[in-house]
Protein backbone atom coordinates (compact mmCIF):
# COMPACT_ATOMS: atom_id res chain seq x y z
CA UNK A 1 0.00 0.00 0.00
CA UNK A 2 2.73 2.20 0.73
CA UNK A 3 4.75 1.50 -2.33
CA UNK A 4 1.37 2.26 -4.12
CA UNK A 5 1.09 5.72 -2.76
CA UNK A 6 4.76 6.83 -3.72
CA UNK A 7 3.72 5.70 -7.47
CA UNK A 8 0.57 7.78 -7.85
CA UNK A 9 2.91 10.66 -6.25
CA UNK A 10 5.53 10.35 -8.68
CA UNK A 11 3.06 9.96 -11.73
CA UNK A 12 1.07 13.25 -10.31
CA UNK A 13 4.72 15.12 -10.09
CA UNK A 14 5.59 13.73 -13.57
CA UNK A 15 2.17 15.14 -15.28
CA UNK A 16 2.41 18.12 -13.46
CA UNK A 17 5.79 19.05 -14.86
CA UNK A 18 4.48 18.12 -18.21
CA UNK A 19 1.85 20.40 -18.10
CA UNK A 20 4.17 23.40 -16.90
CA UNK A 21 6.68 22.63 -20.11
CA UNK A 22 3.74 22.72 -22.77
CA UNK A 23 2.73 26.04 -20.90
CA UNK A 24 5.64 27.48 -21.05
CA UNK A 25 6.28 26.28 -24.32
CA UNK A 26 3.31 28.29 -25.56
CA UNK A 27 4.46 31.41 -24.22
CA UNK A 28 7.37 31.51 -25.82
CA UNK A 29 5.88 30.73 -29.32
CA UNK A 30 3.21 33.08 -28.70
CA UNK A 31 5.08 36.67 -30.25
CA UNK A 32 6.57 34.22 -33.11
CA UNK A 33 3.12 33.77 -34.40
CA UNK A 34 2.25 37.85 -34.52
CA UNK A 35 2.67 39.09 -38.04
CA UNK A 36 5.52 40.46 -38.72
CA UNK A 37 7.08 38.71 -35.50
CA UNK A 38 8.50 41.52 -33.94
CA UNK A 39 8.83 41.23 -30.24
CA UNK A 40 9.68 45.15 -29.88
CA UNK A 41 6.38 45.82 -31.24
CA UNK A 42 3.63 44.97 -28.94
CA UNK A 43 0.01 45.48 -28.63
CA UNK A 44 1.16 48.95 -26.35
CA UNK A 45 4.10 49.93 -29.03
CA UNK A 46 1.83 49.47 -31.68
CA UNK A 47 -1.05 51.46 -30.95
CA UNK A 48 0.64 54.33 -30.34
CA UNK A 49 2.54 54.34 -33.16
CA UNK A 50 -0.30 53.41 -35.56
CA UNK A 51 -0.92 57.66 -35.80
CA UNK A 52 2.40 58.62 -35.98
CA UNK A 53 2.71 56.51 -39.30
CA UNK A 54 -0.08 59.20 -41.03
CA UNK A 55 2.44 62.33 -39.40
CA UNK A 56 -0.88 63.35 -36.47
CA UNK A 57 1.79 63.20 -34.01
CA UNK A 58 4.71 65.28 -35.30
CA UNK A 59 2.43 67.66 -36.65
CA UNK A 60 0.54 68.38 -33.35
CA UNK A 61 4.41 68.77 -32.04
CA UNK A 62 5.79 70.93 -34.50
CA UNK A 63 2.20 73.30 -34.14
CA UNK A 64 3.42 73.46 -30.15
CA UNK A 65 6.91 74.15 -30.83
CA UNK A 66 5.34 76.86 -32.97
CA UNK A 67 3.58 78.36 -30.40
CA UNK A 68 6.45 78.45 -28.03
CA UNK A 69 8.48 81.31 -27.27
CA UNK A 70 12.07 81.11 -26.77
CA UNK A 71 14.64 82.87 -24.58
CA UNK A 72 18.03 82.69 -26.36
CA UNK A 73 19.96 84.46 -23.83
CA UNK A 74 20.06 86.85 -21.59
CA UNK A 75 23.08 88.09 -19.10
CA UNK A 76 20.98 87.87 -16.33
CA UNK A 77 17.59 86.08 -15.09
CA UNK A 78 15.32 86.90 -12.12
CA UNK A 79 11.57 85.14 -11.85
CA UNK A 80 8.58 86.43 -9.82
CA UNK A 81 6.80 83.67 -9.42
CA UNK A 82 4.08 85.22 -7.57
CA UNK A 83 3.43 87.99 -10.46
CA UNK A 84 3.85 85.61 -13.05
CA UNK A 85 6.85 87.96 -14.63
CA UNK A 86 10.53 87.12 -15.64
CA UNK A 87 13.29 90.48 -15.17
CA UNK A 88 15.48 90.03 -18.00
CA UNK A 89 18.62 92.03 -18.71
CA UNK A 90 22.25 91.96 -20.78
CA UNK A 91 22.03 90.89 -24.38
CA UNK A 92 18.32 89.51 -24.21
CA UNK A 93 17.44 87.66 -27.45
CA UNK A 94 13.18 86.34 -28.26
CA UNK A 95 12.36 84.13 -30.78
CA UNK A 96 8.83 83.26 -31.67
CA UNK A 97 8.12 81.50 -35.08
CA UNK A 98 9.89 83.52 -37.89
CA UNK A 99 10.96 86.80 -35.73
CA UNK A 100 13.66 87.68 -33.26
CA UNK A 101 13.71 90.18 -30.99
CA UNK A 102 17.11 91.64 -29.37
CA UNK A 103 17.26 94.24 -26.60
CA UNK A 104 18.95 95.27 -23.42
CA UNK A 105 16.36 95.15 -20.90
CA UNK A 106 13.02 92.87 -21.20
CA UNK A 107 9.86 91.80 -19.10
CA UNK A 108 8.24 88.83 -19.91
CA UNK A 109 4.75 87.94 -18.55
CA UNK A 110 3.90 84.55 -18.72
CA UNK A 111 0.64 82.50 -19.99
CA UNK A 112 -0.75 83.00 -16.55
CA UNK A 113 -0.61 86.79 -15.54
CA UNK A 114 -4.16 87.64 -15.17
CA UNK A 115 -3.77 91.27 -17.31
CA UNK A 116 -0.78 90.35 -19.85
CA UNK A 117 -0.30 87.07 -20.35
CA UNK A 118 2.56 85.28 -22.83
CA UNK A 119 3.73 89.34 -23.66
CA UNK A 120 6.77 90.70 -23.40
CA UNK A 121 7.88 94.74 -23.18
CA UNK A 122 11.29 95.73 -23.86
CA UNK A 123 13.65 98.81 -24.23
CA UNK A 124 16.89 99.23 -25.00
CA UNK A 125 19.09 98.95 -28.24
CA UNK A 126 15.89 97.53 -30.09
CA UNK A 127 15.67 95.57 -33.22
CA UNK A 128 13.07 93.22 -34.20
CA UNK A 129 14.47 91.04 -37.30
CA UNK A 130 11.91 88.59 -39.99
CA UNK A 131 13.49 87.38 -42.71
CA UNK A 132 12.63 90.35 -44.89
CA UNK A 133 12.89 93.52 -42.45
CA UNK A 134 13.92 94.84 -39.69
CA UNK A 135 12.56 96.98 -37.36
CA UNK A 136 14.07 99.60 -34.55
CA UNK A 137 12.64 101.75 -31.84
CA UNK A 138 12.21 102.88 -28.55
CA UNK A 139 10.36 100.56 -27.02
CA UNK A 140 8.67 97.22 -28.23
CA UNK A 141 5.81 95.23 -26.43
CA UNK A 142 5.07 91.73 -28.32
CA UNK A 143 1.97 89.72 -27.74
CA UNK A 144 3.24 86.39 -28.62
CA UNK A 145 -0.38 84.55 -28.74
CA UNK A 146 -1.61 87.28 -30.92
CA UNK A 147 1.80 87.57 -33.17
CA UNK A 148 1.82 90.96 -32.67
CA UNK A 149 5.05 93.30 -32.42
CA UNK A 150 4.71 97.32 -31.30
CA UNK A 151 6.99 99.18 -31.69
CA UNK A 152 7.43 102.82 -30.65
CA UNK A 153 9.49 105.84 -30.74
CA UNK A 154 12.23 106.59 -33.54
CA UNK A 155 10.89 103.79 -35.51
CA UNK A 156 12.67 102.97 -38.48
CA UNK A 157 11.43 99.95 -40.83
CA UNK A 158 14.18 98.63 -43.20
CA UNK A 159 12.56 96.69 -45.80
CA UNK A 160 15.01 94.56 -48.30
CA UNK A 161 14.02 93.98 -52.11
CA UNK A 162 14.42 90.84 -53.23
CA UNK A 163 17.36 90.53 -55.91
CA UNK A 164 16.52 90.00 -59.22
CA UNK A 165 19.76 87.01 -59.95
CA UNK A 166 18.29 86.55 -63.37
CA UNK A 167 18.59 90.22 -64.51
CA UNK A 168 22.15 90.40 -63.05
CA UNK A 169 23.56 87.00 -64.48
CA UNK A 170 21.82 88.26 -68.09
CA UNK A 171 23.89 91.70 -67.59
CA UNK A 172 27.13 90.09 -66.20
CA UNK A 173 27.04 92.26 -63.24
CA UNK A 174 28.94 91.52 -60.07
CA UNK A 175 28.64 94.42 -57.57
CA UNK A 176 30.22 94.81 -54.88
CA UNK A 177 28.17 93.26 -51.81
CA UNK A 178 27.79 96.39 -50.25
CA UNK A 179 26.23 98.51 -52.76
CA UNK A 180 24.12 95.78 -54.00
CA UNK A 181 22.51 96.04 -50.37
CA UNK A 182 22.38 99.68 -50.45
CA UNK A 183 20.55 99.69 -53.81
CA UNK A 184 17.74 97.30 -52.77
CA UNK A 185 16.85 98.78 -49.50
CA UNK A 186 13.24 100.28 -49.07
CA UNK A 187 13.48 102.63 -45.59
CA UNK A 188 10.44 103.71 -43.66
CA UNK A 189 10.68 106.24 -40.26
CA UNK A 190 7.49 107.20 -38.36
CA UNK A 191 6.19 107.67 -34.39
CA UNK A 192 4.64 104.02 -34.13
CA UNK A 193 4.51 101.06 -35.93
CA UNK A 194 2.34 97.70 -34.94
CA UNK A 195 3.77 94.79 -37.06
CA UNK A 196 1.45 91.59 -37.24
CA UNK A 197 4.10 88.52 -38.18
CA UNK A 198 1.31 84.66 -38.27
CA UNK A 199 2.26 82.84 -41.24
CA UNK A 200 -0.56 84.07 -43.79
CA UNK A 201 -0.55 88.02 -42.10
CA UNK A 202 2.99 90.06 -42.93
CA UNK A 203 2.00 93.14 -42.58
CA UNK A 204 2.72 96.70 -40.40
CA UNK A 205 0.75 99.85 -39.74
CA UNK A 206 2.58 102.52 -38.95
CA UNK A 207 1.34 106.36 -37.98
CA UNK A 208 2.81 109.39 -37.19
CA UNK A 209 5.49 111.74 -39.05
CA UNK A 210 5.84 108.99 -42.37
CA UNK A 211 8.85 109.00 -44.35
CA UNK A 212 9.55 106.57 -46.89
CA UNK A 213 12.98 106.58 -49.41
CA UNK A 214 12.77 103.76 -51.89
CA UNK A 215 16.16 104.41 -54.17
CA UNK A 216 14.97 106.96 -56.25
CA UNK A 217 11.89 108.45 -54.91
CA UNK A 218 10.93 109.70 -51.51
CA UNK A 219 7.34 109.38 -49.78
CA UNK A 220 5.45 111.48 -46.72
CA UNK A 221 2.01 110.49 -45.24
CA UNK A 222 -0.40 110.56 -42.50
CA UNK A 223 -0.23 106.71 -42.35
CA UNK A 224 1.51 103.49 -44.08
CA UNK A 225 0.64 99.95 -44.45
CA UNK A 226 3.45 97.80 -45.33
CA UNK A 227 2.52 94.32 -46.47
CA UNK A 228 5.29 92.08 -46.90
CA UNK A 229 3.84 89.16 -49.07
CA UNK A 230 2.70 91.31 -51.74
CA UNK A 231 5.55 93.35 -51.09
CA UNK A 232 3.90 96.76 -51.54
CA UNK A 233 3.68 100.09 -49.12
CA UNK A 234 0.16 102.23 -49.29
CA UNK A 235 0.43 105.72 -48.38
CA UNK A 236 -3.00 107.70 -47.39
CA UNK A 237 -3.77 110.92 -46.11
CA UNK A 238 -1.62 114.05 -47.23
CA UNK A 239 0.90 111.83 -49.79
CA UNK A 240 3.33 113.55 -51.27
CA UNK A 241 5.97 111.66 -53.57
CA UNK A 242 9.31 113.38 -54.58
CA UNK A 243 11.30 111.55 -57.33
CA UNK A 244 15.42 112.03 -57.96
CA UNK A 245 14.60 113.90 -60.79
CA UNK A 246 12.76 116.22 -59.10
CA UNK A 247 9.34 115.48 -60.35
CA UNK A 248 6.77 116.08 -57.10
CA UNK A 249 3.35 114.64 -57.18
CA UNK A 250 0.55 115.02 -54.68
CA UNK A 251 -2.83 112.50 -53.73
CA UNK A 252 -4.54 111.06 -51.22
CA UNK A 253 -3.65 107.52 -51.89
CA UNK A 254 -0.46 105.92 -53.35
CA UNK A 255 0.75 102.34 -53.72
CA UNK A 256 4.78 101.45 -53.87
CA UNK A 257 5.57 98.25 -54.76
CA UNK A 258 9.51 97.45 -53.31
CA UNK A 259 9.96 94.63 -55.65
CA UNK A 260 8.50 95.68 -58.94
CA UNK A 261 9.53 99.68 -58.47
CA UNK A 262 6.65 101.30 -59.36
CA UNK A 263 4.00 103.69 -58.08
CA UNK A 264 0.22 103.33 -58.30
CA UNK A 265 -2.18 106.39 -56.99
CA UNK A 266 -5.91 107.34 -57.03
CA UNK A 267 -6.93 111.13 -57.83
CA UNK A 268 -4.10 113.19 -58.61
CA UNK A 269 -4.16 116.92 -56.66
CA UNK A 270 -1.49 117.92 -58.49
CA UNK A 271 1.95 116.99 -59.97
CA UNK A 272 5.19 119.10 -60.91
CA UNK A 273 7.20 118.07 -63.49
CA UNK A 274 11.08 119.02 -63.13
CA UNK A 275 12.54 120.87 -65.96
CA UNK A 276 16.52 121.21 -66.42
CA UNK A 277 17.11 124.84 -67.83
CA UNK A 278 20.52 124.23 -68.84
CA UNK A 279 19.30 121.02 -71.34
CA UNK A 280 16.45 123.35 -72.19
CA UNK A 281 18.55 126.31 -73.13
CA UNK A 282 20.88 123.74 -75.25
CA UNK A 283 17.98 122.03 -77.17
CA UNK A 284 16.61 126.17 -78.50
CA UNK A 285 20.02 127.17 -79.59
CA UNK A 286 20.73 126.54 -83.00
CA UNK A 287 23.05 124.29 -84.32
CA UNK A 288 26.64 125.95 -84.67
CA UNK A 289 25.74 129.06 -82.90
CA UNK A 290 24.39 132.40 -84.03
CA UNK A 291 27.26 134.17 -83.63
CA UNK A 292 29.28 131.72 -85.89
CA UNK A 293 26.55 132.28 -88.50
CA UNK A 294 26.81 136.15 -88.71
CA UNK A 295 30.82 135.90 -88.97
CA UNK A 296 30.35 133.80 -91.74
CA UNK A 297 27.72 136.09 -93.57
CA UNK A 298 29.87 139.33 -93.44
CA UNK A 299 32.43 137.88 -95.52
């Protein structure tokens, strides 16, 4: 009886084993038998990266890294938590989608201050730089969720023509880098200028005391809408336009375009044509001169 007992123990222990190695046997076939039979992939790899295969996921990234505004540098830091404001100072550089800001001295109010939030107001040696202009001032205060750039006092807008390669490789011109800059350069000055920079909006208003110098004309206003995509500047109120060769024109509404070089305007008040005496003078006297005539005669 006893020897009995130890027997249906030992064939218990051996079917028990058994069963554990066919388990464990399964298991281990089990990822083999996935397509593909890629054990890195898994039921929680996969689903995760089943959007990422149409681009959902790197878009939705690169439209927050688009949003986000970035400190380059500054000298110096300091962070009030509780007023939701950072003190920045020495060589402060912004960048926020295609614009950077530089300045001496900045305030930035983050996304939670309850009157300002993601703004920024600076002062001090200020340029704000796009690829196509660059403006200067006073003072600037940026709204960052509303892409919006003010800028204020001693404003000066340099706006850069785009070269036309084509023209210069037909002529065989090569300038000197300098003077090719120089020649291409469309300059604006006025009181205040609010420049709006989202992707499908280039464009700045400015008002107060307008000057514009485009290479060979010069432009005064009452205010001045510069939009960079069409590339074109529209004067209103009190425009006067004085060309290099002297010809003044006066209306209350004139388009530049910086690219093409031309000028568009509605009604026409009035419009002065230069004259050059001197060329005038030499296209009335006869040919060979009067005096050379009369010699000639009394002999």
């Amino acid at each position: 009886m006893k020897a009995d007992r130890y027997l249906i123990l030992a064939i218990s222990l051996l079917i028990l084993l058994g069963m554990l190695a066919v388990a464990q046997s399964q298991q281990v076939e089990k990822p083999s038998d996935k397509p593909n039979g890629d054990a890195a992939t898994g039921s929680d790899a996969g689903q995760p990266d089943q959007p990422a295969a149409n681009g959902e996921p790197a878009k939705d990234k690169e439209e927050e890294e688009d949003k986000r505004v970035r400190l380059e540098n500054a000298d110096s830091l300091y962070r009030d938590k509780a007023a939701h404001t950072y003190f920045l100072a020495g060589n402060v550089v912004f960048k926020h989608k295609d614009i950077t800001l530089y300045c001496d001295e900045a305030e930035y109010f983050d996304e939670d201050h309850p009157e300002r939030p993601d703004t920024a107001k600076a002062v001090g040696n200020l340029k704000c730089v796009d690829p196509e202009a660059t403006i200067t001032g006073d003072l600037i205060e940026a709204d960052f969720d509303k892409k919006i750039v003010v800028v204020t006092g001693n404003v000066r807008v340099v706006a850069k023509k785009k070269p036309d390669k084509d023209e210069d490789k037909a002529e065989g011109k090569k300038k000197d880098e300098w003077d090719e800059y120089a020649e291409k350069l469309t300059t604006m000055t006025c009181d205040r200028i609010e420049y709006y920079y989202d992707d499908d909006v280039k464009k700045g208003i400015a008002t107060g005391h307008i000057k514009v110098v485009q290479e060979d004309k010069t432009g005064w206003c009452d205010k001045a809408v510069y939009e960079r995509i069409p590339d074109i500047v529209t004067l209103t109120g009190n425009v006067r336009i004085l060309t290099e060769d002297g010809d003044e024109l006066r209306t209350p509404e004139a388009t530049i375009s910086i690219d093409a070089e031309w000028i568009r305007t509605g009604k026409v008040s009035g419009i002065t044509f230069h004259r050059d005496d001197e060329e005038e003078e030499k296209k009335e006297e006869p040919a060979g001169g009067g005096e050379a005539g009369g010699g000639g005669g009394g002999q």
